[in-house]
PDB file of N, CA and C in Angstrom:
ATOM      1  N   UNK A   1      -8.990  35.701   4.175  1.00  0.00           N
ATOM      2  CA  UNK A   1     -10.249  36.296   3.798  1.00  0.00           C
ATOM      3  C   UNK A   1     -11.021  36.744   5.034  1.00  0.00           C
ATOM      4  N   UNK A   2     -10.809  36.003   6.291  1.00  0.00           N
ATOM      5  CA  UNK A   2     -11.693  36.339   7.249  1.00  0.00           C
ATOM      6  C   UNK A   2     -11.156  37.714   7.985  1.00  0.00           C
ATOM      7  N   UNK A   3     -10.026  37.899   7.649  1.00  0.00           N
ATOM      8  CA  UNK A   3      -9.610  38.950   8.438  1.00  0.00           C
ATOM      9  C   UNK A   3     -10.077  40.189   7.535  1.00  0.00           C
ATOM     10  N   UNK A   4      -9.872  40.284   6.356  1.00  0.00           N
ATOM     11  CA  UNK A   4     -10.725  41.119   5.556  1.00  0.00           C
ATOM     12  C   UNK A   4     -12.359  41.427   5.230  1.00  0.00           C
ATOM     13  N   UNK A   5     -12.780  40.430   5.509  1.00  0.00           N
ATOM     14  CA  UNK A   5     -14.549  40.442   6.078  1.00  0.00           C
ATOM     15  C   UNK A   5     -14.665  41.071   7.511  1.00  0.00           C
ATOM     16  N   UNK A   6     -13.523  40.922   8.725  1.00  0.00           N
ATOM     17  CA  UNK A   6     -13.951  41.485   9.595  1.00  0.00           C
ATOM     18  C   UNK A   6     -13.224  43.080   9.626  1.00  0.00           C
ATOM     19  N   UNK A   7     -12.723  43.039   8.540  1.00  0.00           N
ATOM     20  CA  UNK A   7     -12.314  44.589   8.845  1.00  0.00           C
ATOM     21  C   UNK A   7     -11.917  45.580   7.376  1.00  0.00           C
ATOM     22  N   UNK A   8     -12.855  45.559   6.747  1.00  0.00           N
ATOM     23  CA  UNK A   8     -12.900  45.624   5.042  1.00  0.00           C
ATOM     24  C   UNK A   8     -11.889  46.831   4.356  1.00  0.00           C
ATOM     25  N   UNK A   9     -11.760  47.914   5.915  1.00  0.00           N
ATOM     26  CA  UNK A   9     -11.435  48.851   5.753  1.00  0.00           C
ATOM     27  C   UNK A   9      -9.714  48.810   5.682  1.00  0.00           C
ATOM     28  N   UNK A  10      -9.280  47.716   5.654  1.00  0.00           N
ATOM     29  CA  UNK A  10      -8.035  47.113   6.663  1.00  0.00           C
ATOM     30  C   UNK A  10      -7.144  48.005   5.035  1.00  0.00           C
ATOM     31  N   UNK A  11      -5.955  48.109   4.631  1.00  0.00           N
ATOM     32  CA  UNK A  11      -5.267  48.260   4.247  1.00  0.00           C
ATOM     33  C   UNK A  11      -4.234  47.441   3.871  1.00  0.00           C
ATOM     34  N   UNK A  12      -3.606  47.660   2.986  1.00  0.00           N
ATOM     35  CA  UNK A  12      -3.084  46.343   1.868  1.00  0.00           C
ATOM     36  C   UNK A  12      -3.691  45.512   0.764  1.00  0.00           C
ATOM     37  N   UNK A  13      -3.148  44.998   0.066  1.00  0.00           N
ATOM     38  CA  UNK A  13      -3.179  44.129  -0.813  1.00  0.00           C
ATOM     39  C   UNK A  13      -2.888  42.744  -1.247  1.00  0.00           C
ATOM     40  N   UNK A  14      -2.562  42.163  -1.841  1.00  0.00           N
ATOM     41  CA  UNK A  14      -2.664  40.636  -2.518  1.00  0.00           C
ATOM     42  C   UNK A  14      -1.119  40.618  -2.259  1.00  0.00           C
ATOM     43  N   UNK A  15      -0.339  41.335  -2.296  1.00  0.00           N
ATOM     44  CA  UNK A  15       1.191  40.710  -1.882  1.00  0.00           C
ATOM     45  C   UNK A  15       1.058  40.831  -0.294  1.00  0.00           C
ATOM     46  N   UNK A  16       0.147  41.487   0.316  1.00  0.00           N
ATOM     47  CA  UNK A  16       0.258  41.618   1.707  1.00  0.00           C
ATOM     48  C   UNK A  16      -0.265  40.774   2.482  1.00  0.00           C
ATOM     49  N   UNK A  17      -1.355  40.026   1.638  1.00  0.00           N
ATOM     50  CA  UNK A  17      -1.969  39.004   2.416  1.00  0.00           C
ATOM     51  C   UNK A  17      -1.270  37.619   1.686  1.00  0.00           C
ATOM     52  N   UNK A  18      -0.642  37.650   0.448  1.00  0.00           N
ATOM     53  CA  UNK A  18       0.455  36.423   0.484  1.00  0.00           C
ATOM     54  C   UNK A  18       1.589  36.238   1.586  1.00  0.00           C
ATOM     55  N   UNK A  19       1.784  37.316   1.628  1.00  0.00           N
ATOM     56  CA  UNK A  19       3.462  37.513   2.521  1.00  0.00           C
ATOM     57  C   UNK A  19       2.522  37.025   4.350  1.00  0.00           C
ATOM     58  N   UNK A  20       1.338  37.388   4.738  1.00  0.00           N
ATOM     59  CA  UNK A  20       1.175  37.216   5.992  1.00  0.00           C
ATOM     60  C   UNK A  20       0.536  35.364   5.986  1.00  0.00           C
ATOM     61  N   UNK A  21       0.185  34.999   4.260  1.00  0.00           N
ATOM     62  CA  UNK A  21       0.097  33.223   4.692  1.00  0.00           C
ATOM     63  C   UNK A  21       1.070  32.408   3.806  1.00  0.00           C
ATOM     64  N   UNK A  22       1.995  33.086   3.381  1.00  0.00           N
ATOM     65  CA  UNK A  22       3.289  32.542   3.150  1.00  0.00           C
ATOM     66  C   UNK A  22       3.408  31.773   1.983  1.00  0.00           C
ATOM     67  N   UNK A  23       2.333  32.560   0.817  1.00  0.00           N
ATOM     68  CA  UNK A  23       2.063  31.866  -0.340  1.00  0.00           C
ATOM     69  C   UNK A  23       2.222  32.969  -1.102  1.00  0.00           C
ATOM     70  N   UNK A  24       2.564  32.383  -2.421  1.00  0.00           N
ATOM     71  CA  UNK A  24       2.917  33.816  -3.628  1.00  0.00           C
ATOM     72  C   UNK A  24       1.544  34.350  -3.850  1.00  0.00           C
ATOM     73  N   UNK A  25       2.104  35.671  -4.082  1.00  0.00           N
ATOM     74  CA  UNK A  25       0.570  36.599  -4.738  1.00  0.00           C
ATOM     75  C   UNK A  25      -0.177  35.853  -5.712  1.00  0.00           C
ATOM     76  N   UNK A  26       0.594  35.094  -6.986  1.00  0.00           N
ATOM     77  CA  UNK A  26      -0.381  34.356  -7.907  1.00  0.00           C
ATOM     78  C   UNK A  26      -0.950  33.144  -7.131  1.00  0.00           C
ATOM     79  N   UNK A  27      -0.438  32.503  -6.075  1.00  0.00           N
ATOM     80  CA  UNK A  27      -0.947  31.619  -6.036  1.00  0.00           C
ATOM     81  C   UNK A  27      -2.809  32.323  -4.656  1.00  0.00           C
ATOM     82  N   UNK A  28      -2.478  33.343  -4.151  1.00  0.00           N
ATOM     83  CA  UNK A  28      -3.313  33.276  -3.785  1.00  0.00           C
ATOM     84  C   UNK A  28      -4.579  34.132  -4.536  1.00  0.00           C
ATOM     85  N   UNK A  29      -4.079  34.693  -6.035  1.00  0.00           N
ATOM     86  CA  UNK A  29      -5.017  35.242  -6.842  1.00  0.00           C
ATOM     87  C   UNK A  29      -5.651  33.921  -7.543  1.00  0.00           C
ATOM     88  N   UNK A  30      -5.028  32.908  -7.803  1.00  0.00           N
ATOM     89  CA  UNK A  30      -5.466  31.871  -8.510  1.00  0.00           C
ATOM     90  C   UNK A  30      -6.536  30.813  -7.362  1.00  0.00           C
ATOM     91  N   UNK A  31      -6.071  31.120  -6.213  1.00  0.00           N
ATOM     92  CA  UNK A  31      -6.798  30.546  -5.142  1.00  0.00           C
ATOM     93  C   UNK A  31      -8.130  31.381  -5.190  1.00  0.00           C
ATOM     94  N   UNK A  32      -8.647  32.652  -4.973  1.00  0.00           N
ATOM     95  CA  UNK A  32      -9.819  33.525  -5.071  1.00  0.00           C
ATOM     96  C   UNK A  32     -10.320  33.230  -5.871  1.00  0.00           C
ATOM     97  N   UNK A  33      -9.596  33.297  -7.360  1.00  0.00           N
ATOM     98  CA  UNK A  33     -10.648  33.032  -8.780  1.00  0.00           C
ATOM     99  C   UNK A  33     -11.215  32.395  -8.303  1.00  0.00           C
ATOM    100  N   UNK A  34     -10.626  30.705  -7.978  1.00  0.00           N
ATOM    101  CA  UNK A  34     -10.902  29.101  -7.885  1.00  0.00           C
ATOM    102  C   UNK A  34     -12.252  29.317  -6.708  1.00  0.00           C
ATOM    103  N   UNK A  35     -11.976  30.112  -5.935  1.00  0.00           N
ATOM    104  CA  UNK A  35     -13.113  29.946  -4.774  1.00  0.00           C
ATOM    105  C   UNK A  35     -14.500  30.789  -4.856  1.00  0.00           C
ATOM    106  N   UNK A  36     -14.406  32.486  -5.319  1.00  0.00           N
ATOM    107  CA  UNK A  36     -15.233  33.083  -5.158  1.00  0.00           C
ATOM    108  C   UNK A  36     -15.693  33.128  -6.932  1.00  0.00           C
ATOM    109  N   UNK A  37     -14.892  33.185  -8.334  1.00  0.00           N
ATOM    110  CA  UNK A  37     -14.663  33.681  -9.546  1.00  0.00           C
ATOM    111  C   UNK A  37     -14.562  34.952  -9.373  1.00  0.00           C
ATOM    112  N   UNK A  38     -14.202  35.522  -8.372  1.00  0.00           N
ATOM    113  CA  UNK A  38     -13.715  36.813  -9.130  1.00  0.00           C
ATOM    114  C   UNK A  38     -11.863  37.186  -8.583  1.00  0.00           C
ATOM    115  N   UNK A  39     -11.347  38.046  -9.658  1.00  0.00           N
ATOM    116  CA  UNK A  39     -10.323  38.494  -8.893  1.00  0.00           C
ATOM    117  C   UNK A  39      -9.820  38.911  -7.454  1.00  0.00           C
ATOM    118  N   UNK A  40      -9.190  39.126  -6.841  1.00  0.00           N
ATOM    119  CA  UNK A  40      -9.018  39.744  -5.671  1.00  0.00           C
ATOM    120  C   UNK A  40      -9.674  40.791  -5.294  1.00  0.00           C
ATOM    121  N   UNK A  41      -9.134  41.925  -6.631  1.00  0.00           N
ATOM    122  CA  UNK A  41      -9.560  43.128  -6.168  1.00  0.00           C
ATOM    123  C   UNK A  41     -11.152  43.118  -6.583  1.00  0.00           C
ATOM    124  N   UNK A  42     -11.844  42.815  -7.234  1.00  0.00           N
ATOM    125  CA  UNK A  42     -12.688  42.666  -7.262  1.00  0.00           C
ATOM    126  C   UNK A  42     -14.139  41.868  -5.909  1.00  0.00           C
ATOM    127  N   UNK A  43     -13.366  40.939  -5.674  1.00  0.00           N
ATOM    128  CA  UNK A  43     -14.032  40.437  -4.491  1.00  0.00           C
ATOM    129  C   UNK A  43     -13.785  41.852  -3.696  1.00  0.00           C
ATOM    130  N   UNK A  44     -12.746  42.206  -3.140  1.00  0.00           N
ATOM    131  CA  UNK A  44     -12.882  43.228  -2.198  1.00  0.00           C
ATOM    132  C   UNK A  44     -13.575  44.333  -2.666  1.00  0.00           C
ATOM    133  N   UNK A  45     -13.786  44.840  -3.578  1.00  0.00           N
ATOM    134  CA  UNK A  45     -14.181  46.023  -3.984  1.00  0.00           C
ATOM    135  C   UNK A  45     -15.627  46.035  -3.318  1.00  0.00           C
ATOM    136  N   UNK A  46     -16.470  44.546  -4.102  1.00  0.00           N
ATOM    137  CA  UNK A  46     -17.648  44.205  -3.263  1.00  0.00           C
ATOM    138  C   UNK A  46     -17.762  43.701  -1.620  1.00  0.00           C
ATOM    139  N   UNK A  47     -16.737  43.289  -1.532  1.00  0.00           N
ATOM    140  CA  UNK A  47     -16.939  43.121   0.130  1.00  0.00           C
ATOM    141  C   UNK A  47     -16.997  44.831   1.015  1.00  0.00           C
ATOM    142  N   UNK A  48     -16.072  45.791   0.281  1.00  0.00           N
ATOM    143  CA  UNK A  48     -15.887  47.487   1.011  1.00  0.00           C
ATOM    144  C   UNK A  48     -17.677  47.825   0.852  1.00  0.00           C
ATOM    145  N   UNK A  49     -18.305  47.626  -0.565  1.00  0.00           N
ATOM    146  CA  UNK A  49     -19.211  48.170  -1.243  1.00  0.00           C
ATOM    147  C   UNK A  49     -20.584  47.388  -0.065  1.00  0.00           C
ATOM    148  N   UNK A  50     -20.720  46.185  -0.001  1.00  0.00           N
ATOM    149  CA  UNK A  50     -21.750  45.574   0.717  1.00  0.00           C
ATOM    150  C   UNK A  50     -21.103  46.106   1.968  1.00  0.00           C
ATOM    151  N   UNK A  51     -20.168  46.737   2.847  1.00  0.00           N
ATOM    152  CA  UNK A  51     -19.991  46.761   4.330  1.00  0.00           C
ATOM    153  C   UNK A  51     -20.625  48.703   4.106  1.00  0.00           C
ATOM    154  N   UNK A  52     -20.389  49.159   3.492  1.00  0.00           N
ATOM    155  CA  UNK A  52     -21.278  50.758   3.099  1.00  0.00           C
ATOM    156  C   UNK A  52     -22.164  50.671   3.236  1.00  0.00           C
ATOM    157  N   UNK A  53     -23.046  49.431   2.242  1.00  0.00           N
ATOM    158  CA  UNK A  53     -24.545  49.175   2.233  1.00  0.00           C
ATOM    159  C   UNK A  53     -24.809  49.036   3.739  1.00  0.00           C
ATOM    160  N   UNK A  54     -24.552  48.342   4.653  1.00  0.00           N
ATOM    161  CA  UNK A  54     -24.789  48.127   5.889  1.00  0.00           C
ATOM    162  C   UNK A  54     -24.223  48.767   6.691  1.00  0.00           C
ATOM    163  N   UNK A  55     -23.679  49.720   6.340  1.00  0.00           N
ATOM    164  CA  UNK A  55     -23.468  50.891   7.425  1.00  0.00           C
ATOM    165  C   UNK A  55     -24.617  52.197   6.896  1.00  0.00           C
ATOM    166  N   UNK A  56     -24.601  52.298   5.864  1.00  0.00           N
ATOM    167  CA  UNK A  56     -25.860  53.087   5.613  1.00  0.00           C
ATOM    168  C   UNK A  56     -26.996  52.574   6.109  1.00  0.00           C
ATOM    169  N   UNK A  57     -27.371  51.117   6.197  1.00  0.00           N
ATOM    170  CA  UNK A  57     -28.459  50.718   6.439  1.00  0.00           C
ATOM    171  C   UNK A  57     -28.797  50.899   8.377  1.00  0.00           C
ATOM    172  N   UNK A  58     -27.586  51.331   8.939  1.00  0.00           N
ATOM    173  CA  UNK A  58     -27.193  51.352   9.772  1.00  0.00           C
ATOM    174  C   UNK A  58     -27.690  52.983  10.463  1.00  0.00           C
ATOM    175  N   UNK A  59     -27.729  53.668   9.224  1.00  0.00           N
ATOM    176  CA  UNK A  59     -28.196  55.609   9.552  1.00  0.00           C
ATOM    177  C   UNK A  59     -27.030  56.238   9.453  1.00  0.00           C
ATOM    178  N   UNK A  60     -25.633  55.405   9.155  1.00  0.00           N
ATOM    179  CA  UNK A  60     -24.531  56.446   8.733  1.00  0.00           C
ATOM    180  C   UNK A  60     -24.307  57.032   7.340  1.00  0.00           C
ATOM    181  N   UNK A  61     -23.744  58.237   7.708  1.00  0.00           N
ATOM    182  CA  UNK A  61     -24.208  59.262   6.331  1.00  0.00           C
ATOM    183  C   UNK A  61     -23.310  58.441   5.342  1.00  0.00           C
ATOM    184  N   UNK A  62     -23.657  59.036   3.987  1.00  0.00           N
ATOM    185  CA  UNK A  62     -22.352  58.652   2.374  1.00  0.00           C
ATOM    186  C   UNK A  62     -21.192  58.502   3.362  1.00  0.00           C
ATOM    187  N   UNK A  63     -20.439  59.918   3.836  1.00  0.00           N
ATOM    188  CA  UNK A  63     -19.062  60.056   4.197  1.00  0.00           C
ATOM    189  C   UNK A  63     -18.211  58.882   5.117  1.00  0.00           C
ATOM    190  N   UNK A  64     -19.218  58.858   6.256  1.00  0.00           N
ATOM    191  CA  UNK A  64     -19.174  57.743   7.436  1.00  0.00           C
ATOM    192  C   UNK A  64     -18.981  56.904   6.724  1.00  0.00           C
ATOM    193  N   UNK A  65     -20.276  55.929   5.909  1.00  0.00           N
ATOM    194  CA  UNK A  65     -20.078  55.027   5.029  1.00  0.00           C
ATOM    195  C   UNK A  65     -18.769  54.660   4.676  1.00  0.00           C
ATOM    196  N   UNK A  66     -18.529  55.209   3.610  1.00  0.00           N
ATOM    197  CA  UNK A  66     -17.527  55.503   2.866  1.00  0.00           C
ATOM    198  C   UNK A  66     -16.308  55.217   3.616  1.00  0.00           C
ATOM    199  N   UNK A  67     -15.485  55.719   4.677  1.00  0.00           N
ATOM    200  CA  UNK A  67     -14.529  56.126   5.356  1.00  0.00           C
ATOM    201  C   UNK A  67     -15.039  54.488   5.956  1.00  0.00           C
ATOM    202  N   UNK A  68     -15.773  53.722   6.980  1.00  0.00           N
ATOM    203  CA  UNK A  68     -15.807  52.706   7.391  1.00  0.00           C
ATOM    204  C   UNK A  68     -15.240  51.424   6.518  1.00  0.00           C
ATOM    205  N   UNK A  69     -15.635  52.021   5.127  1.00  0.00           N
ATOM    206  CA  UNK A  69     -15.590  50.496   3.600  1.00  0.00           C
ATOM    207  C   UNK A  69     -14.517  50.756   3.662  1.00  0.00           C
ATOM    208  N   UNK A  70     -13.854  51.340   4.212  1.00  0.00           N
ATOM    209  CA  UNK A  70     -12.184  52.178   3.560  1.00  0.00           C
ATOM    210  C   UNK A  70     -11.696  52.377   2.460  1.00  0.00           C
ATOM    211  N   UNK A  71     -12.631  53.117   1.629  1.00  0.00           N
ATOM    212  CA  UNK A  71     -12.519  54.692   0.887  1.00  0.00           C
ATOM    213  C   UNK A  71     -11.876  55.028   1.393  1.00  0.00           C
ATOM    214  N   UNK A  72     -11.100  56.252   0.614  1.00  0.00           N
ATOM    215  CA  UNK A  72     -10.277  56.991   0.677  1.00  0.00           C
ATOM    216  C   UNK A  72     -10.917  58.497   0.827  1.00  0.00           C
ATOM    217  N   UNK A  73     -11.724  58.577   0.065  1.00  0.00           N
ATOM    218  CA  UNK A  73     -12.791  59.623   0.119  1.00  0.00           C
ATOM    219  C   UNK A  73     -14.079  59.332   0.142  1.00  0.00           C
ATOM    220  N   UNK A  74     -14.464  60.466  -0.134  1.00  0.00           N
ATOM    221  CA  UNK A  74     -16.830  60.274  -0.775  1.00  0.00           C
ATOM    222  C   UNK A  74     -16.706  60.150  -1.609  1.00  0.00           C
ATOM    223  N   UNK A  75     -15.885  60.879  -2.512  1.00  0.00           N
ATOM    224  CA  UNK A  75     -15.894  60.772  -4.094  1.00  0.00           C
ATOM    225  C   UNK A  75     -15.415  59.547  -4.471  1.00  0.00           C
ATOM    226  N   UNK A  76     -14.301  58.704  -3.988  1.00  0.00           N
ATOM    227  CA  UNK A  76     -14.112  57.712  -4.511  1.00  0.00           C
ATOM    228  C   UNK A  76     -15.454  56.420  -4.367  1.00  0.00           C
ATOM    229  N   UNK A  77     -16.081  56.635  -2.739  1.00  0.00           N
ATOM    230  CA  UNK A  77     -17.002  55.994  -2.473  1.00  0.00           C
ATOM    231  C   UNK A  77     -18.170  56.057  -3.682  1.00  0.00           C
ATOM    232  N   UNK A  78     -18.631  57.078  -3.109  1.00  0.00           N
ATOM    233  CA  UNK A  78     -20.038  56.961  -4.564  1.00  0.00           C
ATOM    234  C   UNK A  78     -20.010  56.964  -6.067  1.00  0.00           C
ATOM    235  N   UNK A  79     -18.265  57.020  -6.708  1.00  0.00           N
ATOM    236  CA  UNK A  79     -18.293  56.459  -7.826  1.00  0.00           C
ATOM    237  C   UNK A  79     -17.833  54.617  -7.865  1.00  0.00           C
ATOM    238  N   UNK A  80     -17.472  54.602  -6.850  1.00  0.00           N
ATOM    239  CA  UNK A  80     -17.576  52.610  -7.077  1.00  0.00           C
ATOM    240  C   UNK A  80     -18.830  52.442  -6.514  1.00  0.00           C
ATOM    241  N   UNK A  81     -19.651  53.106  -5.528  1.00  0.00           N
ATOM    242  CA  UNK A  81     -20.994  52.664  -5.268  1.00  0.00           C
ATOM    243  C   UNK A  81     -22.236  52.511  -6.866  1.00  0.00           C
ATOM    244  N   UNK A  82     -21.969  53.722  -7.698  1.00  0.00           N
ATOM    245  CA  UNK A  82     -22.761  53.863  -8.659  1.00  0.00           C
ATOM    246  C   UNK A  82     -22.228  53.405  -9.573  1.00  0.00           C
ATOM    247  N   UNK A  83     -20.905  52.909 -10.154  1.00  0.00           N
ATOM    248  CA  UNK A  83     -20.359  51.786 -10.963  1.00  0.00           C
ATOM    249  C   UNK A  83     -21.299  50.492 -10.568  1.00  0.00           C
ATOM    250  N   UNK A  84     -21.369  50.021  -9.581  1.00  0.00           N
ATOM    251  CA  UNK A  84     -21.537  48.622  -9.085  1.00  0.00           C
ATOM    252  C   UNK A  84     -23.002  48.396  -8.849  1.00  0.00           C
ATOM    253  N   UNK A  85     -23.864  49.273  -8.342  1.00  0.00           N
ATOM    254  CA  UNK A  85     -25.005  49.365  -8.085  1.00  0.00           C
ATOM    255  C   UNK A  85     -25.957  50.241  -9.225  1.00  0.00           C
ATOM    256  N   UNK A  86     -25.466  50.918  -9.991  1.00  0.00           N
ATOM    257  CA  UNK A  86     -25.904  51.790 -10.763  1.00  0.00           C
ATOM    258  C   UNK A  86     -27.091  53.295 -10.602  1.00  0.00           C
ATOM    259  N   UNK A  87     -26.987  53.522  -9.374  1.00  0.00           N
ATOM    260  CA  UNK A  87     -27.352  54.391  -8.000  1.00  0.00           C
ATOM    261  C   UNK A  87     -26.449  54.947  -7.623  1.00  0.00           C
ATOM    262  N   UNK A  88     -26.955  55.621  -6.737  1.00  0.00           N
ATOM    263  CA  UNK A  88     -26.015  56.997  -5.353  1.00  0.00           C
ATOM    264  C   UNK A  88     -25.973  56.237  -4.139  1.00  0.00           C
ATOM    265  N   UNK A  89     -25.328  56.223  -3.323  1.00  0.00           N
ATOM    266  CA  UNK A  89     -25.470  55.854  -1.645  1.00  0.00           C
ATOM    267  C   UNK A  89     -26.374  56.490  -1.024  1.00  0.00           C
ATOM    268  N   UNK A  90     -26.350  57.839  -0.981  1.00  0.00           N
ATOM    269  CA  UNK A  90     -27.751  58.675  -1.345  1.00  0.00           C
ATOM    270  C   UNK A  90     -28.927  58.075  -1.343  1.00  0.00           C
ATOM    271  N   UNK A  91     -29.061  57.259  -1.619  1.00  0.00           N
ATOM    272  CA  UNK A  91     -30.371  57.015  -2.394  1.00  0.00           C
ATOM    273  C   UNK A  91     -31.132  56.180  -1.344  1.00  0.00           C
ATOM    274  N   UNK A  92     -29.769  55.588  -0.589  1.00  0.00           N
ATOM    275  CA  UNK A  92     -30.389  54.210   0.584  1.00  0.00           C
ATOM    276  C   UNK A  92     -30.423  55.254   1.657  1.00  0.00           C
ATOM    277  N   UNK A  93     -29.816  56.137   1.857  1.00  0.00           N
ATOM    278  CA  UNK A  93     -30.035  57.180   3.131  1.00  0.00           C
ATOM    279  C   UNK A  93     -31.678  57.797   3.455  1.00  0.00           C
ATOM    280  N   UNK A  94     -32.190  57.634   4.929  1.00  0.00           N
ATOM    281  CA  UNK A  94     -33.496  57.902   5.095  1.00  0.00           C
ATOM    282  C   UNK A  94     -34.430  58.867   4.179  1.00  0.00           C
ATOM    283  N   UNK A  95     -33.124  59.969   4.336  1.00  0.00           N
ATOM    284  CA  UNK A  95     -33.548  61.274   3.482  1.00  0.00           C
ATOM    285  C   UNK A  95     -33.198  61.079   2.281  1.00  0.00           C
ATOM    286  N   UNK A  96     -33.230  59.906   1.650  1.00  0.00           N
ATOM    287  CA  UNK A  96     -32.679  59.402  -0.316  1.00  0.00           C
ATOM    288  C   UNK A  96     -33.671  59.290  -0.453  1.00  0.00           C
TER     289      UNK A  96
END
């Protein structure tokens, strides 16, 4: 988990971070529930989503944002931003 808090943008998934601590994917999805309640992807979704918030809060534009949380795009960014927050990224930007 810590390596994914320090780098949100990192790439991979739940078999990738089993295979690097040498535990099966269920056991480390059943480990997350147990610790945070939420799924994997879910915890991360909000860990990409809060590291945006603070890069916006930061004066970097949607795109920057976005591309730092590691999005794939803007578009993917500001529709999980406004799923989750029910807002634009937009909106936290000086000029929002």
């Amino acid at each position: 988990m810590q390596m994914l808090r320090e780098n949100p943008a990192m790439a991979g998934g739940i078999a990738d971070l089993a295979h690097a601590s040498g535990a099966s994917s269920r056991t480390i999805q059943r480990l997350f529930l147990a610790e945070t309640g939420l799924l994997f992807s879910q915890w991360r979704q909000r860990l990409r989503l809060l590291h945006g918030v603070a890069a916006l809060g930061q004066g970097a534009s949607v795109t920057g944002a976005g591309l730092e949380a590691g999005y794939s795009s803007t578009s993917a960014f500001i529709a999980a931003f406004r799923r989750h927050f029910g807002t634009t990224p937009s909106r936290l930007t000086p000029s929002g």
